[in-house]
C-alpha atoms as a PDB file:
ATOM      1  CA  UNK A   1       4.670  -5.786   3.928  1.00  0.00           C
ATOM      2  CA  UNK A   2       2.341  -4.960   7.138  1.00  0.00           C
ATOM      3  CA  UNK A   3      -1.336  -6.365   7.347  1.00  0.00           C
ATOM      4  CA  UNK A   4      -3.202  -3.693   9.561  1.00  0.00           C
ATOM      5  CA  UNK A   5      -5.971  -5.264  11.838  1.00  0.00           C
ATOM      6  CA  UNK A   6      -9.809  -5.191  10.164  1.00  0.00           C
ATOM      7  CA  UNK A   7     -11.914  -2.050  10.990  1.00  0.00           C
ATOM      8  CA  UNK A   8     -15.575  -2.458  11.319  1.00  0.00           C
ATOM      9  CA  UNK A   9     -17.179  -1.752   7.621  1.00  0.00           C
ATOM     10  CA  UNK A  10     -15.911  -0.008   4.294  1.00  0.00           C
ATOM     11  CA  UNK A  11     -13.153   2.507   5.234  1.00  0.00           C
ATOM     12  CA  UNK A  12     -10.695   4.035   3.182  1.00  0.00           C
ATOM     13  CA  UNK A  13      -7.119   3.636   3.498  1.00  0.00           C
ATOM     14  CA  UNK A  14      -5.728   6.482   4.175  1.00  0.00           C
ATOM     15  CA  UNK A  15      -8.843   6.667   7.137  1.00  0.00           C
ATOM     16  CA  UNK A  16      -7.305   2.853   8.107  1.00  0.00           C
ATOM     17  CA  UNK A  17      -3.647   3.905   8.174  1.00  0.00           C
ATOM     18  CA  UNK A  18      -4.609   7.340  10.664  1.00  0.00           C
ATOM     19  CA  UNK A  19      -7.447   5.026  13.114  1.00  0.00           C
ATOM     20  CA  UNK A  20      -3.975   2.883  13.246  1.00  0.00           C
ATOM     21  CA  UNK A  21      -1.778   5.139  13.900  1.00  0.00           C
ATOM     22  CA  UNK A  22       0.803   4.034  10.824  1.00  0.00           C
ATOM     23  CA  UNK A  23       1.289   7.787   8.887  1.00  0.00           C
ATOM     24  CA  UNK A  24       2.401   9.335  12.763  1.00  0.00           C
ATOM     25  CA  UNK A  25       4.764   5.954  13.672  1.00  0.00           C
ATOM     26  CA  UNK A  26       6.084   6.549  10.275  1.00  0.00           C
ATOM     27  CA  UNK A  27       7.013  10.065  10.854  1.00  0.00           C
ATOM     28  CA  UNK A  28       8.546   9.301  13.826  1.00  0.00           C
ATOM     29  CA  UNK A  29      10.691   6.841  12.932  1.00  0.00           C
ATOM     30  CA  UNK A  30      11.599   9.121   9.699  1.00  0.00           C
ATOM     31  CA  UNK A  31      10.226   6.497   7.593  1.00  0.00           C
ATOM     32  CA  UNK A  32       9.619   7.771   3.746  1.00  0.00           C
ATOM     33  CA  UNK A  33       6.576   6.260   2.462  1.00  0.00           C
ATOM     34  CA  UNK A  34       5.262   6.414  -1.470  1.00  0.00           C
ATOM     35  CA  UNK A  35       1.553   6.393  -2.255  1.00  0.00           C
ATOM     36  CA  UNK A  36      -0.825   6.661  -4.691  1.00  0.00           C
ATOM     37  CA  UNK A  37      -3.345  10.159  -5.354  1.00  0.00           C
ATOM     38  CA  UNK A  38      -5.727   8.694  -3.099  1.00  0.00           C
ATOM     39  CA  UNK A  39      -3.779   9.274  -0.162  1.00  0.00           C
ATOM     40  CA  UNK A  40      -3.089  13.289  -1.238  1.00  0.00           C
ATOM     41  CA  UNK A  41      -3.003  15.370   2.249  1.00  0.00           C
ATOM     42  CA  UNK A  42      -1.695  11.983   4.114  1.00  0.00           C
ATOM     43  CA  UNK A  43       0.867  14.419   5.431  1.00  0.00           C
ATOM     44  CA  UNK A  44       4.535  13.652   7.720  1.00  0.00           C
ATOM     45  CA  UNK A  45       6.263  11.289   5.357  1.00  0.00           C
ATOM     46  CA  UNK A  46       3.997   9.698   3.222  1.00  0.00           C
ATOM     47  CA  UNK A  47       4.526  10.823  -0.397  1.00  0.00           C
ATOM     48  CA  UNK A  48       2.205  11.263  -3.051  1.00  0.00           C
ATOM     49  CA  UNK A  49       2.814  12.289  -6.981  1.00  0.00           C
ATOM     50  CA  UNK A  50       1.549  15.423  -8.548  1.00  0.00           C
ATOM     51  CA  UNK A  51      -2.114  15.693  -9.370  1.00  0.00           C
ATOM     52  CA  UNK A  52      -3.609  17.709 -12.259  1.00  0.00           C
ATOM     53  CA  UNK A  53      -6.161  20.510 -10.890  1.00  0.00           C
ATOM     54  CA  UNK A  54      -9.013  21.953 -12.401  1.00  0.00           C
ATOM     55  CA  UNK A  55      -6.990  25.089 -12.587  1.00  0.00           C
ATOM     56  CA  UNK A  56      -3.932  23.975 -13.989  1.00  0.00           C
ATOM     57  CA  UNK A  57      -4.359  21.908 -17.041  1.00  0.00           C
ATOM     58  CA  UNK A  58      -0.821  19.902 -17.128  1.00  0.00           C
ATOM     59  CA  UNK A  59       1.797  19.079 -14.876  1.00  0.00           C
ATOM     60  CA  UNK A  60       5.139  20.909 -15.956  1.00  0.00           C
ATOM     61  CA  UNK A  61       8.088  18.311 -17.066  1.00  0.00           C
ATOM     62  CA  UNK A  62       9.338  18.308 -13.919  1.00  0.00           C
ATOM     63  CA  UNK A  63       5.969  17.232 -12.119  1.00  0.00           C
ATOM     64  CA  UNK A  64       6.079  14.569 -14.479  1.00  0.00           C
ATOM     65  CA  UNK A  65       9.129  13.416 -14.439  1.00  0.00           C
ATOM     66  CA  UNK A  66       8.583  13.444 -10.510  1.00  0.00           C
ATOM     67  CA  UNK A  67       5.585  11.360 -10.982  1.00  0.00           C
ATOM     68  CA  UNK A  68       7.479   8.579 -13.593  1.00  0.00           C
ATOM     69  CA  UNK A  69       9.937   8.085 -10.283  1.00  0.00           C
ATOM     70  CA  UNK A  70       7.672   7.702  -7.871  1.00  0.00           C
ATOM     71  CA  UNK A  71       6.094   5.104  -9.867  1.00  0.00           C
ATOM     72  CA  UNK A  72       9.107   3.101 -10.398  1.00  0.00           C
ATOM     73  CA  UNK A  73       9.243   2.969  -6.763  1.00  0.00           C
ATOM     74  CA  UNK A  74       5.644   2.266  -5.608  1.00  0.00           C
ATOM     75  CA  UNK A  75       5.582  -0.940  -8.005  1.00  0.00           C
ATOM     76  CA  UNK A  76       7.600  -2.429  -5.591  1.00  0.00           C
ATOM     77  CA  UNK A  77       4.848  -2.427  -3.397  1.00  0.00           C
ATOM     78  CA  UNK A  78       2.361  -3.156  -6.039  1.00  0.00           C
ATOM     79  CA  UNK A  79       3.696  -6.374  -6.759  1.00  0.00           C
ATOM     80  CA  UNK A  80       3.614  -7.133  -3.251  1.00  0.00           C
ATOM     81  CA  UNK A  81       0.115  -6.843  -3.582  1.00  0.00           C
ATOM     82  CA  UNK A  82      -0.491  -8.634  -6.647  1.00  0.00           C
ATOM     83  CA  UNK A  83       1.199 -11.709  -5.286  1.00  0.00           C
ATOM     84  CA  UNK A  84      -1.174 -11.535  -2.430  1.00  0.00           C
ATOM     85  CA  UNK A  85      -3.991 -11.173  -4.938  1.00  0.00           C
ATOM     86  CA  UNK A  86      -3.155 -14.807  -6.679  1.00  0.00           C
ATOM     87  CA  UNK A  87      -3.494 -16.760  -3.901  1.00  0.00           C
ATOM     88  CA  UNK A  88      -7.397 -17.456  -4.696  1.00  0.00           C
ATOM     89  CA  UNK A  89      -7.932 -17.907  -0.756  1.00  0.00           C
ATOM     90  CA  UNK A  90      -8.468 -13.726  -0.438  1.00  0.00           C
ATOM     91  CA  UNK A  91     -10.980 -13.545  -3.122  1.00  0.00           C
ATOM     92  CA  UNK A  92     -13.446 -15.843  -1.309  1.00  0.00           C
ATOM     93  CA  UNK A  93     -12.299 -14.948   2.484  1.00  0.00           C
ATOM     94  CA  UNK A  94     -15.683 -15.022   4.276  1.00  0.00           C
ATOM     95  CA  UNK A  95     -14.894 -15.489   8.018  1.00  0.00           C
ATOM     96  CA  UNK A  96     -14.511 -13.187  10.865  1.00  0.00           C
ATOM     97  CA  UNK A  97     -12.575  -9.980   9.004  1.00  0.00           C
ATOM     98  CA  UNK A  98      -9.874  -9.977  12.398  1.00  0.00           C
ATOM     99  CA  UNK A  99      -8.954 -12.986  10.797  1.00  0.00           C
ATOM    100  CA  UNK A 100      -7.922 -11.525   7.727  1.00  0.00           C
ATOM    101  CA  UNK A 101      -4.527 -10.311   8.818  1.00  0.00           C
ATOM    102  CA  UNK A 102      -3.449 -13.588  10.350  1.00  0.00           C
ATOM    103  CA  UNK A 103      -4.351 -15.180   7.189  1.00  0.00           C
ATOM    104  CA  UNK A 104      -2.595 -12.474   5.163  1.00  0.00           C
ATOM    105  CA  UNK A 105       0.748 -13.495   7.011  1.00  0.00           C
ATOM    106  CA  UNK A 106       0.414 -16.995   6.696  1.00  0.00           C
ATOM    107  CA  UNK A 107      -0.072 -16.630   2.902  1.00  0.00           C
ATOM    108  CA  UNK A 108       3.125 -14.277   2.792  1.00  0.00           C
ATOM    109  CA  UNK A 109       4.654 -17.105   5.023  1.00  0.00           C
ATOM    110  CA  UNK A 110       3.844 -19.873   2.308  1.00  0.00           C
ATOM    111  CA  UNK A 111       4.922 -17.635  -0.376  1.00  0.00           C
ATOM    112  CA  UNK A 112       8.363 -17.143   0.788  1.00  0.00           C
ATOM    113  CA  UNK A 113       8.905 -20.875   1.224  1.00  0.00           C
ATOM    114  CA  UNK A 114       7.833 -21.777  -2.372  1.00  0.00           C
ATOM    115  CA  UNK A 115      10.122 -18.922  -3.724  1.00  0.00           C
ATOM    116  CA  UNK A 116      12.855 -20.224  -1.803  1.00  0.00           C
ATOM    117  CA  UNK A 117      11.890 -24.254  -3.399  1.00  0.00           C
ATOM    118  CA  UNK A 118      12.140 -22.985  -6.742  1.00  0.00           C
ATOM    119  CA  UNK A 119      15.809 -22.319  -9.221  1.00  0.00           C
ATOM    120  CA  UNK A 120      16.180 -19.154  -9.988  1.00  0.00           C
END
C-alpha cells in the first residue's frame, strides 16, 4: 500500500494519482493496476471493469464475468483499506493534512506488528 502526499482541498483520485505522477510511473514500470468505475479513462495500465451506458442496457456475459474477476482482485486492496479505516485515529485526524501520510505509515507499521503478536 502507498500513501500519496496531501493536495490542497477536495480532489478526486484519479486527479491525485495524475498531479502525482502514479498512473505514468505505473506504465513505465509495466505495472497492472485494478480500479474501480470512478477511475474509467485512467488510461496506461490502470484497469477498470465494464460500465453499463445509456445506450447499451446490459453488459454481455462476458463483460460480466470480466467484471466478477476484477472484483475478486481489487478486494485485495479493499481490505487494505478497511484495516486502515478501524484504526479510529483517521476518522478524527485534524492536523496539518502533509501529516496524513506519515501517520498513514505508522498505522500500517503498528498493524503489521500486532498481526505478527497474534496465533494464527
Amino acid at each position: 500500500m502507498w500513501a500519496s502526499a496531501a493536495l490542497p482541498g477536495a480532489v478526486h483520485d484519479l486527479t491525485a494519482a495524475r498531479a502525482h505522477g502514479l498512473i505514468d510511473m505505473l506504465t513505465a514500470n509495466d505495472v497492472t493496476t485494478f480500479s474501480d468505475k470512478a477511475h474509467q479513462g485512467a488510461g496506461g495500465t490502470v484497469r477498470t471493469p465494464f460500465k453499463r451506458h445509456a445506450t447499451r442496457r446490459r453488459l454481455s456475459r462476458g463483460q460480466k464475468a470480466v467484471n466478477r474477476a476484477h472484483a475478486r482482485i481489487r478486494a485485495l486492496g479493499e481490505r487494505a483499506v478497511s484495516l486502515l479505516k478501524g484504526w479510529k485515529v483517521l476518522v478524527k485526524l485534524r492536523c496539518c493534512p502533509r501529516r496524513a501520510t506519515a501517520i498513514v505509515a505508522a498505522i500500517l507499521v503498528l498493524h503489521h506488528i500486532e498481526n505478527r503478536r497474534q496465533p494464527r
